[in-house]
N, C-alpha and C. Protein backbone atom coordinates (compact mmCIF):
# COMPACT_ATOMS: atom_id res chain seq x y z
N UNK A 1 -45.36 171.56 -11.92
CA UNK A 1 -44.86 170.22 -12.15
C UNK A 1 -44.90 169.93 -13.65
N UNK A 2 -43.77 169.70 -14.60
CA UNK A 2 -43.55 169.12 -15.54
C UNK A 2 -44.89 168.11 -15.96
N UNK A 3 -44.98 168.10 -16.95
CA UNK A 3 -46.01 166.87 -17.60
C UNK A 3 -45.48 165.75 -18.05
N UNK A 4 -45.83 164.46 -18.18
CA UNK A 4 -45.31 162.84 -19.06
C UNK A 4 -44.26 163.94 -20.22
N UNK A 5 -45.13 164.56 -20.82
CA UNK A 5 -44.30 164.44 -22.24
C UNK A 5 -43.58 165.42 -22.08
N UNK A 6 -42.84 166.17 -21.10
CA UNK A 6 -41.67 167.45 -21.01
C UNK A 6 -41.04 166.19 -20.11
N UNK A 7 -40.79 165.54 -19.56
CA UNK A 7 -40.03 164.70 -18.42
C UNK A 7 -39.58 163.73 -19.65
N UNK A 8 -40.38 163.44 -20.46
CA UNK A 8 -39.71 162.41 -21.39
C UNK A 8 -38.58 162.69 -22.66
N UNK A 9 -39.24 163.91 -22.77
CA UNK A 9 -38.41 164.96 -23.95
C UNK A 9 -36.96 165.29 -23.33
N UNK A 10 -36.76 165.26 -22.47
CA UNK A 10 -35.05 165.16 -21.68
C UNK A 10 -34.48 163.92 -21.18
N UNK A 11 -35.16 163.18 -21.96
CA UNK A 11 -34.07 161.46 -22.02
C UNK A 11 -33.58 161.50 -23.75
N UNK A 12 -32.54 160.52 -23.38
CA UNK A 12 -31.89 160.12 -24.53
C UNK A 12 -32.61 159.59 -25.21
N UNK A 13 -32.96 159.69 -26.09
CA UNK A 13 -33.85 158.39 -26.84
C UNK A 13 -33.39 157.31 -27.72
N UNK A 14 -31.83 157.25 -27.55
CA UNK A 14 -31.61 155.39 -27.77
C UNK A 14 -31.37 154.76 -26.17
N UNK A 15 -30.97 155.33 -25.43
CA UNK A 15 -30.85 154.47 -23.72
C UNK A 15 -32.04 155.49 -22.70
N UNK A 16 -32.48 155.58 -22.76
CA UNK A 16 -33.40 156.12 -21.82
C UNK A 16 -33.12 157.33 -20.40
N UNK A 17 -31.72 157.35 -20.70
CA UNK A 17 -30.61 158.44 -19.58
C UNK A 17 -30.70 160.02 -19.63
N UNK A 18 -30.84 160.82 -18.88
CA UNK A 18 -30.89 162.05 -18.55
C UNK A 18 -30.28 162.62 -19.85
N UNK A 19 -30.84 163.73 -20.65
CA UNK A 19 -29.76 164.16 -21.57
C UNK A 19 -28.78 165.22 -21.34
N UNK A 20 -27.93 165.51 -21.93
CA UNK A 20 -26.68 166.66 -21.60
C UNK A 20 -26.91 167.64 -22.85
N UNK A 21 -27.11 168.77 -22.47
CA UNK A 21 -27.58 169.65 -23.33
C UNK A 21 -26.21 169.64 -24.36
N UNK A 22 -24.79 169.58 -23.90
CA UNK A 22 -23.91 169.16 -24.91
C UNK A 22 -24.43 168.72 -26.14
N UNK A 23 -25.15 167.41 -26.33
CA UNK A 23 -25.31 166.58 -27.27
C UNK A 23 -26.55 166.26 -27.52
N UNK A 24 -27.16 166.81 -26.91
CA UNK A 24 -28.57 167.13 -27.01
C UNK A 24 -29.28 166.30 -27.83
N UNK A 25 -30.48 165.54 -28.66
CA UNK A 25 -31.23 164.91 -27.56
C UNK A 25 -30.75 163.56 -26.77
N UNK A 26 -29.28 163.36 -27.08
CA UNK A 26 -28.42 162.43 -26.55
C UNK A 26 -27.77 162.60 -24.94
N UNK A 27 -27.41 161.88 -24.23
CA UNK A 27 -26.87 161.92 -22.95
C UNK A 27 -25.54 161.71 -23.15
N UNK A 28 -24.91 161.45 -24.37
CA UNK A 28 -23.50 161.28 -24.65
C UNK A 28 -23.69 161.45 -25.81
N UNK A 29 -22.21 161.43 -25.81
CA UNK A 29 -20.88 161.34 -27.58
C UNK A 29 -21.60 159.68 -28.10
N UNK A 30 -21.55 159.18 -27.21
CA UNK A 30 -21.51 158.17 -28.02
C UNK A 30 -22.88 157.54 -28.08
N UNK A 31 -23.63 157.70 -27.31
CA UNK A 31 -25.02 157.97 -27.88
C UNK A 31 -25.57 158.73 -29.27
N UNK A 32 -25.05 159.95 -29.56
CA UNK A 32 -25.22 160.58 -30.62
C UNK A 32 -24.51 159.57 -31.64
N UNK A 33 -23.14 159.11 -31.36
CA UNK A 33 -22.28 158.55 -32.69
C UNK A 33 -22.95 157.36 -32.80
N UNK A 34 -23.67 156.48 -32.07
CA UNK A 34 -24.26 155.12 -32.40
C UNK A 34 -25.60 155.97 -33.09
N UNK A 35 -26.44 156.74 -33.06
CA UNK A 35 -27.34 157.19 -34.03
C UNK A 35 -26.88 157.62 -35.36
N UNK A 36 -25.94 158.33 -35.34
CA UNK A 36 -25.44 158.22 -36.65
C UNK A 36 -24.89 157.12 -37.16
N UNK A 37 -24.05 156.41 -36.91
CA UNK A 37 -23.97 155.48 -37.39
C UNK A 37 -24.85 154.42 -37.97
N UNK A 38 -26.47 154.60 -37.15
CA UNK A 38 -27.30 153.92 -37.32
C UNK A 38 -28.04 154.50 -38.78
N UNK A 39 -27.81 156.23 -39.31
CA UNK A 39 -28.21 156.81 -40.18
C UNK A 39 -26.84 156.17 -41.08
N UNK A 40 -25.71 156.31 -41.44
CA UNK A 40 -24.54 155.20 -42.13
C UNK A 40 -24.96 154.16 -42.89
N UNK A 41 -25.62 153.06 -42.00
CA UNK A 41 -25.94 151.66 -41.82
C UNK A 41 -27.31 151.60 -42.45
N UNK A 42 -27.99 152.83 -42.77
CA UNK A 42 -28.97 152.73 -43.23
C UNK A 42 -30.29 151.51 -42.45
N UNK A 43 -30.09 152.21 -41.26
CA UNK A 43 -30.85 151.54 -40.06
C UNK A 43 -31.93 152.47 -39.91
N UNK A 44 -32.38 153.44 -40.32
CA UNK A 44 -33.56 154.18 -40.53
C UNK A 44 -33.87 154.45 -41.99
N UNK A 45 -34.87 153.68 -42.00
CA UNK A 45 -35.44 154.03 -43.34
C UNK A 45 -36.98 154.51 -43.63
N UNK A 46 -37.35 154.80 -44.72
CA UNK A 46 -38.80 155.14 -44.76
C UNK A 46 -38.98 154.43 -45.67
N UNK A 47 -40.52 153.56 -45.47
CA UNK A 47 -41.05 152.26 -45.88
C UNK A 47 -41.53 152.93 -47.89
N UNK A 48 -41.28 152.01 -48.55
CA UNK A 48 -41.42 152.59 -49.80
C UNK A 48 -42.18 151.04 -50.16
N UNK A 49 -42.94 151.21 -51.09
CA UNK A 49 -43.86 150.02 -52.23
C UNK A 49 -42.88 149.51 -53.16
N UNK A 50 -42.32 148.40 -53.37
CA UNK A 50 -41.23 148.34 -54.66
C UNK A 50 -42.39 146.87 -55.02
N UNK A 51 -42.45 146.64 -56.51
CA UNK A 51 -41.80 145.68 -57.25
C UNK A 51 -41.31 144.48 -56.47
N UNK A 52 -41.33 143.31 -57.50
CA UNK A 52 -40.78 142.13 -56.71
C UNK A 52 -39.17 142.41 -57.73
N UNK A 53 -39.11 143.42 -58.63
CA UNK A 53 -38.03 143.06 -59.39
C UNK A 53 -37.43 144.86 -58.97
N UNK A 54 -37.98 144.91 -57.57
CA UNK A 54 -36.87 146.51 -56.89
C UNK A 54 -37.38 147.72 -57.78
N UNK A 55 -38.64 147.89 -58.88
CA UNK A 55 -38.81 148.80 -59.23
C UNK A 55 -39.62 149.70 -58.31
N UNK A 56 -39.93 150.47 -58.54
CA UNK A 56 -41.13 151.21 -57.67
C UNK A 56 -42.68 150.71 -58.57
N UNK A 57 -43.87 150.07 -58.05
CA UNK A 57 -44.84 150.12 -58.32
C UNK A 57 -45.60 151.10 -59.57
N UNK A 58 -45.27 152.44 -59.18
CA UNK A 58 -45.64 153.24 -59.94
C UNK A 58 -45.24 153.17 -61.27
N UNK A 59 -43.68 152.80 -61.19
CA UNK A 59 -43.24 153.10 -62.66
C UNK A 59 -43.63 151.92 -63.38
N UNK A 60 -44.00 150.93 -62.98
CA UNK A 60 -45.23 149.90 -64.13
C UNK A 60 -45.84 150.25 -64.67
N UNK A 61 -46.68 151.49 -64.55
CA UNK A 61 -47.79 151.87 -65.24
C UNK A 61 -47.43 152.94 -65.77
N UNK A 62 -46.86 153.62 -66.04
CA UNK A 62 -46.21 154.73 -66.84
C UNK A 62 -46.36 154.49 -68.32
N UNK A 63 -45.56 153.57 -69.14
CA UNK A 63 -45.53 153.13 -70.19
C UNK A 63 -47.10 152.37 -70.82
N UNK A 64 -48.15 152.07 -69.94
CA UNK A 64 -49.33 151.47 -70.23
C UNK A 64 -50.22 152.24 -70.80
């Protein structure tokens, strides 16, 4: 018998639906194209430290 985390690893992971090895880890075309799009849209990002004036933190202290 499969475990939680092999039963879960074969869903889509934006709708929760069986996946199709086609498109893999997607259950559709258009499951995959709304994730990319979501990479486009810059809807995944990785959290960064800025500045109130958009610099990066770090580069304040460079010149000190």
């Amino acid at each position: 018998m499969p475990s939680n985390a092999a039963a879960r690893s074969r869903r889509c992971p934006l709708c929760g639906k069986p996946r199709d090895e086609t498109y893999k880890p997607f259950c559709s075309r258009g499951c995959r194209d709304r994730d990319l799009n979501r990479w486009f849209d810059e809807g995944y990002r990785v959290p960064v430290d800025q500045a109130p004036d958009g610099g990066l933190d770090s580069d304040r202290f460079e010149d000190e």
